[in-house]
C-alpha atoms as a PDB file:
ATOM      1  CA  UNK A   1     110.026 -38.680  46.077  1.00  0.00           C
ATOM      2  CA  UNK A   2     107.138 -37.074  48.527  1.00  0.00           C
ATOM      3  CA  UNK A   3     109.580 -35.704  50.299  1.00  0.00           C
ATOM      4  CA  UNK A   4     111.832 -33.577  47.959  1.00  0.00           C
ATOM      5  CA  UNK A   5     109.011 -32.164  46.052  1.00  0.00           C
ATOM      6  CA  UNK A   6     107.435 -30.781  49.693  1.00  0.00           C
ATOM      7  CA  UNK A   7     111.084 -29.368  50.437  1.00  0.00           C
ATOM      8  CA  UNK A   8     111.297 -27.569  47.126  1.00  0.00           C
ATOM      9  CA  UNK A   9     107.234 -26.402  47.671  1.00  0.00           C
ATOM     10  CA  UNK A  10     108.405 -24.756  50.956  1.00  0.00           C
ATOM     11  CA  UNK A  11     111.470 -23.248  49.501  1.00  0.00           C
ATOM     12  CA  UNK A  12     109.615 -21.617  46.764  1.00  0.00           C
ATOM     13  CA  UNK A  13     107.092 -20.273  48.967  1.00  0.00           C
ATOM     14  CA  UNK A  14     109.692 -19.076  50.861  1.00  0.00           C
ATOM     15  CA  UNK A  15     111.002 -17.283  48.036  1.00  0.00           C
ATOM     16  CA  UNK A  16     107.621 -15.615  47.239  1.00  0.00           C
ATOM     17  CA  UNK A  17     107.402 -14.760  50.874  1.00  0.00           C
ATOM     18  CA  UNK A  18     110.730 -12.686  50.207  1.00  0.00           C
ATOM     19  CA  UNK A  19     110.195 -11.355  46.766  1.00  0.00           C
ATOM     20  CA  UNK A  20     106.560 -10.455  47.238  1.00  0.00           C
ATOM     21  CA  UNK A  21     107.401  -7.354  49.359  1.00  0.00           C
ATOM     22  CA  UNK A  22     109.776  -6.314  46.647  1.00  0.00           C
ATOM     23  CA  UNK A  23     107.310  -6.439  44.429  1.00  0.00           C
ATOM     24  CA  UNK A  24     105.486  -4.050  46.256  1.00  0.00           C
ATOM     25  CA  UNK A  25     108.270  -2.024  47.600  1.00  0.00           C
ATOM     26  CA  UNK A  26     109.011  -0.933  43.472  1.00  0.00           C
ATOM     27  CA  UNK A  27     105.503   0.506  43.327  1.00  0.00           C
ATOM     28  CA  UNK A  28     105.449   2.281  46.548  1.00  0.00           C
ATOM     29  CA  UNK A  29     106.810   5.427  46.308  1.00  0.00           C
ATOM     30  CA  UNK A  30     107.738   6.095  50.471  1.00  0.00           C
ATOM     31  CA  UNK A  31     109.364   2.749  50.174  1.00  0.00           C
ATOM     32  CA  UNK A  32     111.014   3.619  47.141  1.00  0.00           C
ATOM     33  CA  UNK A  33     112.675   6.724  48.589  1.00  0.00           C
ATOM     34  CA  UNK A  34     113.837   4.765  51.608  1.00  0.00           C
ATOM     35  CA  UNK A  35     115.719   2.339  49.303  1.00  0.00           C
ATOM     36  CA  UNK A  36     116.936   4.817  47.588  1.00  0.00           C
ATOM     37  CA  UNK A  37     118.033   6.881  50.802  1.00  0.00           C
ATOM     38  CA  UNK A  38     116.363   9.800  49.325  1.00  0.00           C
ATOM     39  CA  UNK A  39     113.353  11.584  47.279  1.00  0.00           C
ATOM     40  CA  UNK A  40     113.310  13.686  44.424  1.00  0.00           C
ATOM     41  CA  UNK A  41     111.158  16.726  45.455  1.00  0.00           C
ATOM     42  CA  UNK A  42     110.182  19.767  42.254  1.00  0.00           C
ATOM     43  CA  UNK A  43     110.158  23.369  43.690  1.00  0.00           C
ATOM     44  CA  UNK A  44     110.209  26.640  42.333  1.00  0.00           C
ATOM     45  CA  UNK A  45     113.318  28.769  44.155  1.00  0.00           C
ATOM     46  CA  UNK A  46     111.517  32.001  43.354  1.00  0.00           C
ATOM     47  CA  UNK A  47     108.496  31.669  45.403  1.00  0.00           C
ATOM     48  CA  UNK A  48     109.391  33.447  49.016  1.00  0.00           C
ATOM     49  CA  UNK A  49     109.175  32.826  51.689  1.00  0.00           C
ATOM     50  CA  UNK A  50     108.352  29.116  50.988  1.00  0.00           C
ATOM     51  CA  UNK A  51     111.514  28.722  48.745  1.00  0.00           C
ATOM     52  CA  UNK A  52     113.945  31.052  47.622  1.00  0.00           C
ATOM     53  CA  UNK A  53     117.634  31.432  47.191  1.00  0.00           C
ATOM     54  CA  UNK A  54     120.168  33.616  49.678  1.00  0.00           C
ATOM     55  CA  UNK A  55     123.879  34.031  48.805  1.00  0.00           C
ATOM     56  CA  UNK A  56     123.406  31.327  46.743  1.00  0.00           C
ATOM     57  CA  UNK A  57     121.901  28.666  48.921  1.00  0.00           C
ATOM     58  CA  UNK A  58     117.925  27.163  49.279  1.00  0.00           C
ATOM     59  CA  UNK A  59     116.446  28.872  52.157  1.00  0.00           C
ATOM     60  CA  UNK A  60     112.706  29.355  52.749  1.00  0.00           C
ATOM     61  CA  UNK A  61     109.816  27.681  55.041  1.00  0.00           C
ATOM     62  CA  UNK A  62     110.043  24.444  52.483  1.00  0.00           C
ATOM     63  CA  UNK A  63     113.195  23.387  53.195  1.00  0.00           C
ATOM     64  CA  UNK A  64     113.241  23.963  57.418  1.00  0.00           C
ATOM     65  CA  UNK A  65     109.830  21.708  56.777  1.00  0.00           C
ATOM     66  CA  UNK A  66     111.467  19.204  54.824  1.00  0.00           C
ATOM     67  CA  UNK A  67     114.238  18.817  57.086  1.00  0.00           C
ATOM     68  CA  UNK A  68     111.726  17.548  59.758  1.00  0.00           C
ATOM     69  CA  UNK A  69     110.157  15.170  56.538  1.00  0.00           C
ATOM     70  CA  UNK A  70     113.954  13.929  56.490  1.00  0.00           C
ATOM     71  CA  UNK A  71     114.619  13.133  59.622  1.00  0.00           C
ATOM     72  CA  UNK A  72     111.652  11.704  60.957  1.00  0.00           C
ATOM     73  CA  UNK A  73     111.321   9.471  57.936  1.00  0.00           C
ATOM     74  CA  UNK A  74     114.939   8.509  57.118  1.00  0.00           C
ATOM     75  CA  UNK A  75     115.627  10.167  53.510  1.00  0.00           C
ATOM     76  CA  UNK A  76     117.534  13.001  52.104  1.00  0.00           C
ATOM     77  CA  UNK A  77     115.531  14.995  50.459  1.00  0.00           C
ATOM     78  CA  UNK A  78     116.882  16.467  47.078  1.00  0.00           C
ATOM     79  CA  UNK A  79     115.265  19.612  45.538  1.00  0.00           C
ATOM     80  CA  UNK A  80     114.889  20.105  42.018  1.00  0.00           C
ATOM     81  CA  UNK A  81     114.226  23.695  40.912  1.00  0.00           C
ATOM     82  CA  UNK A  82     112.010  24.182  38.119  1.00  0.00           C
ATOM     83  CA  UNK A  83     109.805  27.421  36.468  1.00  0.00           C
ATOM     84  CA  UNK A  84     106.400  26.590  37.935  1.00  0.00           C
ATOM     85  CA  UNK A  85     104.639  26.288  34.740  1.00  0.00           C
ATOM     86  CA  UNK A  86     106.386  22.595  34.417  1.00  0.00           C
ATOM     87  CA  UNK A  87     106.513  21.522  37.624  1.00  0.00           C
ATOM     88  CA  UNK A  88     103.348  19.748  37.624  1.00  0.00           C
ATOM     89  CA  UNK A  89     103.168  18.077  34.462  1.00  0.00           C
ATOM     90  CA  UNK A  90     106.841  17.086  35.471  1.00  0.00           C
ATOM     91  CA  UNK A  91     104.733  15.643  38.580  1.00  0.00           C
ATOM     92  CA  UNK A  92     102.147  13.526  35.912  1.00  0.00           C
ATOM     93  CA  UNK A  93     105.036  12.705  33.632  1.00  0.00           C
ATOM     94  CA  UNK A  94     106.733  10.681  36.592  1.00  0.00           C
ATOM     95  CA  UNK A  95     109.882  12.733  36.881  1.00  0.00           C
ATOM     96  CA  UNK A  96     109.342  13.398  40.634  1.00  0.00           C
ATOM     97  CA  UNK A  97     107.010  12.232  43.101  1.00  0.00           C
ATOM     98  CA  UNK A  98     106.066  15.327  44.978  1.00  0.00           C
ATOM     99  CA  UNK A  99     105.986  19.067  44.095  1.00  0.00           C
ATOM    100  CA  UNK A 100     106.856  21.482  47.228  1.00  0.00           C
ATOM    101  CA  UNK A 101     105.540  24.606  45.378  1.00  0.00           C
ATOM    102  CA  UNK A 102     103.607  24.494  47.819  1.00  0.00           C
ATOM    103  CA  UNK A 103     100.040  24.991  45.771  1.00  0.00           C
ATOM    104  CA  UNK A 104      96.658  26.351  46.233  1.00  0.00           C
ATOM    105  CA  UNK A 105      94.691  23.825  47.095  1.00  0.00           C
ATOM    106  CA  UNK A 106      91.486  24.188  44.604  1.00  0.00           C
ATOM    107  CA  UNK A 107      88.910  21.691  44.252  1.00  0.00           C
ATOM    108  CA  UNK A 108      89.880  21.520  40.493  1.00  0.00           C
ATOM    109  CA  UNK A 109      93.411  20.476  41.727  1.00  0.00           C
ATOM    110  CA  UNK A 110      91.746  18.514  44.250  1.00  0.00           C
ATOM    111  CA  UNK A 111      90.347  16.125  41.450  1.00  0.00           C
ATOM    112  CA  UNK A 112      93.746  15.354  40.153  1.00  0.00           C
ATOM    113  CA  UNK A 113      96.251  15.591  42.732  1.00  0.00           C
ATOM    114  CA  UNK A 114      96.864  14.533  46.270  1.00  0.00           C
ATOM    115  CA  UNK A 115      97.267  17.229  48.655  1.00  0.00           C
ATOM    116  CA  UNK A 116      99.050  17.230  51.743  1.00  0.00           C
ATOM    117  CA  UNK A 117      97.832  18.339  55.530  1.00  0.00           C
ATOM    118  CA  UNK A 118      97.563  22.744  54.209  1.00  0.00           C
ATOM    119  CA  UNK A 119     100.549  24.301  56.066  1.00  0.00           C
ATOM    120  CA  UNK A 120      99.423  27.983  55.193  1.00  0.00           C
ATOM    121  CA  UNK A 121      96.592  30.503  54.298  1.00  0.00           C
ATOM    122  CA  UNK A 122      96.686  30.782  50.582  1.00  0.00           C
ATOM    123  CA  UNK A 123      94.233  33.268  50.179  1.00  0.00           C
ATOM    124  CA  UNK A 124      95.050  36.052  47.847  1.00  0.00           C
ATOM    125  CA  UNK A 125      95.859  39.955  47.774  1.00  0.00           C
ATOM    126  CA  UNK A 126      97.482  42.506  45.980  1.00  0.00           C
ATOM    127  CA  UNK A 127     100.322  44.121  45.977  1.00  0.00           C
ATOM    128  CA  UNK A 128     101.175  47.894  45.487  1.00  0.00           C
ATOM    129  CA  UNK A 129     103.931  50.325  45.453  1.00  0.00           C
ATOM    130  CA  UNK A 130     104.065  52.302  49.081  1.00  0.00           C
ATOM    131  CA  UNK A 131     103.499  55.333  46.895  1.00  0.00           C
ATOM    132  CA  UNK A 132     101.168  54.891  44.941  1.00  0.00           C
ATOM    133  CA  UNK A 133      97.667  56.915  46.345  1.00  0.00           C
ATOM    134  CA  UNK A 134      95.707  55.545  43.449  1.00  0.00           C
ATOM    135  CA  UNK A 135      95.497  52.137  45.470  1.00  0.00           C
ATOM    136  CA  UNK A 136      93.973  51.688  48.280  1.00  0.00           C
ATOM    137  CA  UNK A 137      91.590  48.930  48.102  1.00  0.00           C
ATOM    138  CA  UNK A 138      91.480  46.105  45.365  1.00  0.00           C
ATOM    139  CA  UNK A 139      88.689  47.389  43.478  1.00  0.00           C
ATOM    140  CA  UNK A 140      91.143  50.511  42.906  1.00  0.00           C
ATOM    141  CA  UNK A 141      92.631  48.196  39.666  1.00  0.00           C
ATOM    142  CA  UNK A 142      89.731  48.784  37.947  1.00  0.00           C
ATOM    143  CA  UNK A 143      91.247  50.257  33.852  1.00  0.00           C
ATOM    144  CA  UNK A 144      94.559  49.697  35.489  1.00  0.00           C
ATOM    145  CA  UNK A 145      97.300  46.623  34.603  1.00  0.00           C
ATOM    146  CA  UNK A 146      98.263  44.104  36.934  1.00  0.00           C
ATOM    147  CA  UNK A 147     100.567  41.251  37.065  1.00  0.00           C
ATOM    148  CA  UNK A 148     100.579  37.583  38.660  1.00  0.00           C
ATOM    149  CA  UNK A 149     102.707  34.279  37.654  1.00  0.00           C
ATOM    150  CA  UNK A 150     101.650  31.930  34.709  1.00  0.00           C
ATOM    151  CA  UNK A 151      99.719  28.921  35.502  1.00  0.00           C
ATOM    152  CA  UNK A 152      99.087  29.768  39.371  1.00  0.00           C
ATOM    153  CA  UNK A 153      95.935  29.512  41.455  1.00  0.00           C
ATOM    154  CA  UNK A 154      96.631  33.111  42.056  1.00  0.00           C
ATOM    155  CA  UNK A 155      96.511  34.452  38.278  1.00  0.00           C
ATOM    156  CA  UNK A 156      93.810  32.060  38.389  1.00  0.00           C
ATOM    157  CA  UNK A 157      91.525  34.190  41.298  1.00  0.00           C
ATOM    158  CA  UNK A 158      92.857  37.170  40.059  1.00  0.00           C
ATOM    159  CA  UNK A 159      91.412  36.545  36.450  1.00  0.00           C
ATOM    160  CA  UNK A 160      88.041  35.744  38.235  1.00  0.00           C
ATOM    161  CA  UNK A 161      88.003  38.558  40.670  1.00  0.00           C
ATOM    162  CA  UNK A 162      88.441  40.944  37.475  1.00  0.00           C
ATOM    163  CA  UNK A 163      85.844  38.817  35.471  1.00  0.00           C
ATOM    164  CA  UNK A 164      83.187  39.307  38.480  1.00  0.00           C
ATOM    165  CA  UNK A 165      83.362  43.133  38.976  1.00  0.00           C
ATOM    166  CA  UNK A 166      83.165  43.786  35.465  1.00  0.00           C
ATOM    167  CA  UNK A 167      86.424  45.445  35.267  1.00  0.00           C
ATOM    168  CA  UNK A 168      88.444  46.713  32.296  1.00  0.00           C
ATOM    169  CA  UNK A 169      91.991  46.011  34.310  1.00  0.00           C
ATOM    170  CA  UNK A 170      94.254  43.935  32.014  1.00  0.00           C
ATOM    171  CA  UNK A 171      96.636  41.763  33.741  1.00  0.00           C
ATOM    172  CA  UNK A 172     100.031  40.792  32.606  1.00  0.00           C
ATOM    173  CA  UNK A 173     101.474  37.497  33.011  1.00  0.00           C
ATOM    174  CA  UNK A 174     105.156  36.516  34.274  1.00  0.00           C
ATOM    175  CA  UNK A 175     107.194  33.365  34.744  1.00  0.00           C
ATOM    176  CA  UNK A 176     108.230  33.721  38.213  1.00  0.00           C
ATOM    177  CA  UNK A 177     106.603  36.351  40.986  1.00  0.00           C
ATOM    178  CA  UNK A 178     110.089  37.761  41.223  1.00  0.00           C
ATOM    179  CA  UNK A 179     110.101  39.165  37.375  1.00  0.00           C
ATOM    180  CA  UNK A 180     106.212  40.733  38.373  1.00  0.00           C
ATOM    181  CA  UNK A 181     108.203  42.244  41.595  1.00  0.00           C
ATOM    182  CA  UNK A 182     110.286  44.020  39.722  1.00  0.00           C
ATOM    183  CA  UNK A 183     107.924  45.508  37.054  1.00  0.00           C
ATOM    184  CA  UNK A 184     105.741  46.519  39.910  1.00  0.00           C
ATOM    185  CA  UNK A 185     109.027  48.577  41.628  1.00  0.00           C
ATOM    186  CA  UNK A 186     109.317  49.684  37.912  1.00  0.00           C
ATOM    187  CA  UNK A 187     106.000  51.227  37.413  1.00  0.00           C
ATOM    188  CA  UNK A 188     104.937  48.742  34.597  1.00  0.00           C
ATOM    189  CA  UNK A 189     102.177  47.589  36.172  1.00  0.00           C
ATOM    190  CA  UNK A 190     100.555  49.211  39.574  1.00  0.00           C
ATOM    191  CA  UNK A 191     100.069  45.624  41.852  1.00  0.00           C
ATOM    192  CA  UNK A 192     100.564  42.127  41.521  1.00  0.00           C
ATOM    193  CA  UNK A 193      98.514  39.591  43.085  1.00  0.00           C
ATOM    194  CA  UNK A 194      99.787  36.675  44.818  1.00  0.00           C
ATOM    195  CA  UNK A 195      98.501  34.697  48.180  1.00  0.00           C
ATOM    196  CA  UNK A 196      98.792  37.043  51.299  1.00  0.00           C
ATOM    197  CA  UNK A 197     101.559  35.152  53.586  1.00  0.00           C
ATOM    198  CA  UNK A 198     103.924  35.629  50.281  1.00  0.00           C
ATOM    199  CA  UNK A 199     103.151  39.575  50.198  1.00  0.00           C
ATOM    200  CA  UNK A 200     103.310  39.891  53.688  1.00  0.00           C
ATOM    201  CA  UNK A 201     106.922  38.616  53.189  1.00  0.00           C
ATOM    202  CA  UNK A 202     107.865  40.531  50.533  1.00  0.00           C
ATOM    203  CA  UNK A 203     106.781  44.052  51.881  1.00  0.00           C
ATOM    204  CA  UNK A 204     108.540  43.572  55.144  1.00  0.00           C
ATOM    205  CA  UNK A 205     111.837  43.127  53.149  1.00  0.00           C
ATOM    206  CA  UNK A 206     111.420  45.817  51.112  1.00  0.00           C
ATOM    207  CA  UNK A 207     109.755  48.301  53.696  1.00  0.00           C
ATOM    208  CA  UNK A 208     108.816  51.813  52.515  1.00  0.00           C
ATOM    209  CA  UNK A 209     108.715  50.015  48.963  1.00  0.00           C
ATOM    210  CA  UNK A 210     105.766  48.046  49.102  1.00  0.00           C
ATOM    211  CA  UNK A 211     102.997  47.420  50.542  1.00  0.00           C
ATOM    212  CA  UNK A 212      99.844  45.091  51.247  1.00  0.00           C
ATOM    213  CA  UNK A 213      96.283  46.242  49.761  1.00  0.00           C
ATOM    214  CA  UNK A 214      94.005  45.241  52.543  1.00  0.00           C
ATOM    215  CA  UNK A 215      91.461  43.238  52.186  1.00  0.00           C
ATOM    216  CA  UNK A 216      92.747  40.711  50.432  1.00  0.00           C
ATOM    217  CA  UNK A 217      90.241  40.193  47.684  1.00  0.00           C
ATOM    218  CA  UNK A 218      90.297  36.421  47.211  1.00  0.00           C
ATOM    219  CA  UNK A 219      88.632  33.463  48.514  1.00  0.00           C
ATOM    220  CA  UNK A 220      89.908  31.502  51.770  1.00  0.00           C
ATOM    221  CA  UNK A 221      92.039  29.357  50.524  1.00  0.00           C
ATOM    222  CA  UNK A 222      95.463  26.946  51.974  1.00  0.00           C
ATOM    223  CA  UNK A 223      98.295  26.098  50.952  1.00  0.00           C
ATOM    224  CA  UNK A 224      99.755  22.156  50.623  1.00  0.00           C
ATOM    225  CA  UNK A 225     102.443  20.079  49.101  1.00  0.00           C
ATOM    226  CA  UNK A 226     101.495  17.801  46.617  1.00  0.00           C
ATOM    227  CA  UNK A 227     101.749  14.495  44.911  1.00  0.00           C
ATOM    228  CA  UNK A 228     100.194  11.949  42.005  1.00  0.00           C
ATOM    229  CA  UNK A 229      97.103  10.695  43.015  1.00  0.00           C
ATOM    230  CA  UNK A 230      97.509   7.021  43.145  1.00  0.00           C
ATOM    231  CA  UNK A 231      98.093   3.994  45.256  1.00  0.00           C
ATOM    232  CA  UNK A 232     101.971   3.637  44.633  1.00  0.00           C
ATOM    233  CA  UNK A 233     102.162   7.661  46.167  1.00  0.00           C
ATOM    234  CA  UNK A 234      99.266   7.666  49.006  1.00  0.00           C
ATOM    235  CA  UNK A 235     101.823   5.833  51.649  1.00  0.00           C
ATOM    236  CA  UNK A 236     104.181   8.728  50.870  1.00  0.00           C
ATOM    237  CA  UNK A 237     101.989  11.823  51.362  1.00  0.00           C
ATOM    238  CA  UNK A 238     100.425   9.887  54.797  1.00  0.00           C
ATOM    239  CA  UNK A 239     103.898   9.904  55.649  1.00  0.00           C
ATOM    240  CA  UNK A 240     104.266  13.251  54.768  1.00  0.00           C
ATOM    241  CA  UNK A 241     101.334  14.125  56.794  1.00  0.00           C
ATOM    242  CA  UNK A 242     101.920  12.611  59.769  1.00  0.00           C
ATOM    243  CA  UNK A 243     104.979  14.445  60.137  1.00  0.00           C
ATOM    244  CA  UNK A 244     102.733  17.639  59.467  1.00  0.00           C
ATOM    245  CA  UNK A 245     100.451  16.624  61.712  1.00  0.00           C
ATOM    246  CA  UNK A 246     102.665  16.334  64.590  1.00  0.00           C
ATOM    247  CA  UNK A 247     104.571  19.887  64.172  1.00  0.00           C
ATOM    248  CA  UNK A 248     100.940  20.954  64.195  1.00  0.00           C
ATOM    249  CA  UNK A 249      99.874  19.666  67.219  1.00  0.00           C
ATOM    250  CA  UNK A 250     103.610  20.560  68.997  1.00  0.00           C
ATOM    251  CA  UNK A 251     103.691  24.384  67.807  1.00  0.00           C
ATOM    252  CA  UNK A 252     107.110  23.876  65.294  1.00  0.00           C
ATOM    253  CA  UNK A 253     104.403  24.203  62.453  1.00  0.00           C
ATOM    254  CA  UNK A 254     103.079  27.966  63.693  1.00  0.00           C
ATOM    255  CA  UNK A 255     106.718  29.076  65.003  1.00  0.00           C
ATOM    256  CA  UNK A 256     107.706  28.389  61.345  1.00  0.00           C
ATOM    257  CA  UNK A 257     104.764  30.539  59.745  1.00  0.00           C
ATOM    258  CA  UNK A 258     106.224  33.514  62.167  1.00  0.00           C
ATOM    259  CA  UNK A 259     109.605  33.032  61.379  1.00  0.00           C
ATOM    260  CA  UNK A 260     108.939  33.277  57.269  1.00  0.00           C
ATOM    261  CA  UNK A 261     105.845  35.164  57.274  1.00  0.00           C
ATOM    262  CA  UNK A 262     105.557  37.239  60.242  1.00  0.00           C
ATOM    263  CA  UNK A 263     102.436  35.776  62.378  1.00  0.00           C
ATOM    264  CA  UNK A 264     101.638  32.410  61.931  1.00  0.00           C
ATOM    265  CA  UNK A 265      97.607  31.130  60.333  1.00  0.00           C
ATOM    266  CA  UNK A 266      95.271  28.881  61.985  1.00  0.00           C
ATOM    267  CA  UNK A 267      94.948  26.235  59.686  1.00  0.00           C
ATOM    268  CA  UNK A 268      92.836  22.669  59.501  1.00  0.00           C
ATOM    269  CA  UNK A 269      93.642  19.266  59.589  1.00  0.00           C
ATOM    270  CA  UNK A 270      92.670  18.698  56.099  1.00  0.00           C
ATOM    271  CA  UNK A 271      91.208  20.559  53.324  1.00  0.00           C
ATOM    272  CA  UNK A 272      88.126  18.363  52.202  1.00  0.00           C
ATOM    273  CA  UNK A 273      86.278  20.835  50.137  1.00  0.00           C
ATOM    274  CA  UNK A 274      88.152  23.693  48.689  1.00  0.00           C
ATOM    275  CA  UNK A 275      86.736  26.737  48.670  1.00  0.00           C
ATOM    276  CA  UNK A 276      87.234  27.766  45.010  1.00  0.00           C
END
């Protein structure tokens, strides 16, 4: 009798041995999307350079990064385009596990989220058409109108910038950067602020049309990609980071600011304390 009873002891230990790890595996998101064979990733396709669409097809500095993410951790990775102002309570909701915005990394969004290693300077300018002489430096908004996308870190500094030097400039708000672009080529409003390596972009594709107010007016700021902050996602953005970490360290990381942005940003480790 002893000896059946220890048999079917070690056979269901063995069985929790096996299953326990599955247990696990459910509520682990990076183990999750290798099951799966791939991982559900929210974007916004009109935020150049990061991610945009050309003759139809997803181009931009997000997807060349995620490629790396793909092969170095053995998933496809599947992009799911979305206006920005539900992309990240689509994150909280559950429908995704990580948003590739990227996103300003603020300390309010540092208190909710988990941020990636920053791949980019964030901070913000403005905007202006070439021709316009009654810009020249940001506080030349002042009574004026201005644009920047709902729900953004951008719109965000913008608002505060405006709010600090007492201004009377009223600002208009747009879904997507590209609808502010074009009332800006318009005349609608005179400048729309969004972080500089996204101007810099946009005024060397439409040269003679637009161009960069220097300074920028914002504070220093990065960009990051980022996910839920909880246990099941922290092995996933580690992941993430690692492979960040490395195309850091090896140069692909700064070759891929030039190649979408012009010249490539110095940029830390990890953002520990944002700076708005």
């Amino acid at each position: 009798m002893t000896q059946p009873l220890l048999t079917r002891r070690a056979a269901g230990l063995a069985a929790a041995a096996v299953f326990a790890p599955l247990v696990g595996a459910r509520a682990n998101n990076l183990d999750k999307a290798r099951r799966a064979g791939e991982l559900l990733i929210a974007t916004e396709l009109h935020f150049a350079p990061f991610d945009f669409t050309e003759a139809g097809r997803q181009v931009g500095m997000n997807s060349e990064l995620f490629a790396v993410v793909s092969e170095v951790l053995g998933f496809r990775i599947r992009f799911q385009d979305l206006p920005w102002p539900g992309v990240l309570p689509g994150l909280e909701a559950g429908r995704f596990d990580v948003v590739a915005g990227p996103a300003t990394i603020t300390r309010a969004r540092m208190e909710r989220y988990r941020f990636t290693a920053p791949i980019a300077n964030a901070t913000v300018a403005l905007l202006k058409r070439s021709n316009d002489s009654t810009i020249s430096k940001p506080e030349d908004i002042n009574g004026k109108t201005v644009a920047s996308a709902q729900a953004t870190a951008q719109l965000a500094q913008l608002q505060a910038y405006i709010a600090r030097m007492n201004f009377t400039t009223q600002v208009r708000e747009y879904q997507s950067f590209s609808e502010a672009y074009a009332d800006l080529a318009a005349g609608r409003v005179v400048a729309v602020a969004n972080s500089l390596p996204n101007l810099a972009y946009v005024a060397q594709q439409r040269r003679g049309a637009f161009s960069v107010v220097n300074p920028p007016f914002g504070a220093s700021l990065y960009f990051g990609y980022l996910g839920r902050k909880d246990a099941e996602t922290a092995p996933l953005i580690d992941a993430i980071d690692g492979v960040i970490d490395t195309m850091r360290s090896d140069g692909r990381l700064a070759a891929l600011q030039t190649k979408w942005f012009g010249q490539s940003f110095e940029v830390p480790a990890r953002v520990v304390e944002a700076n708005a």
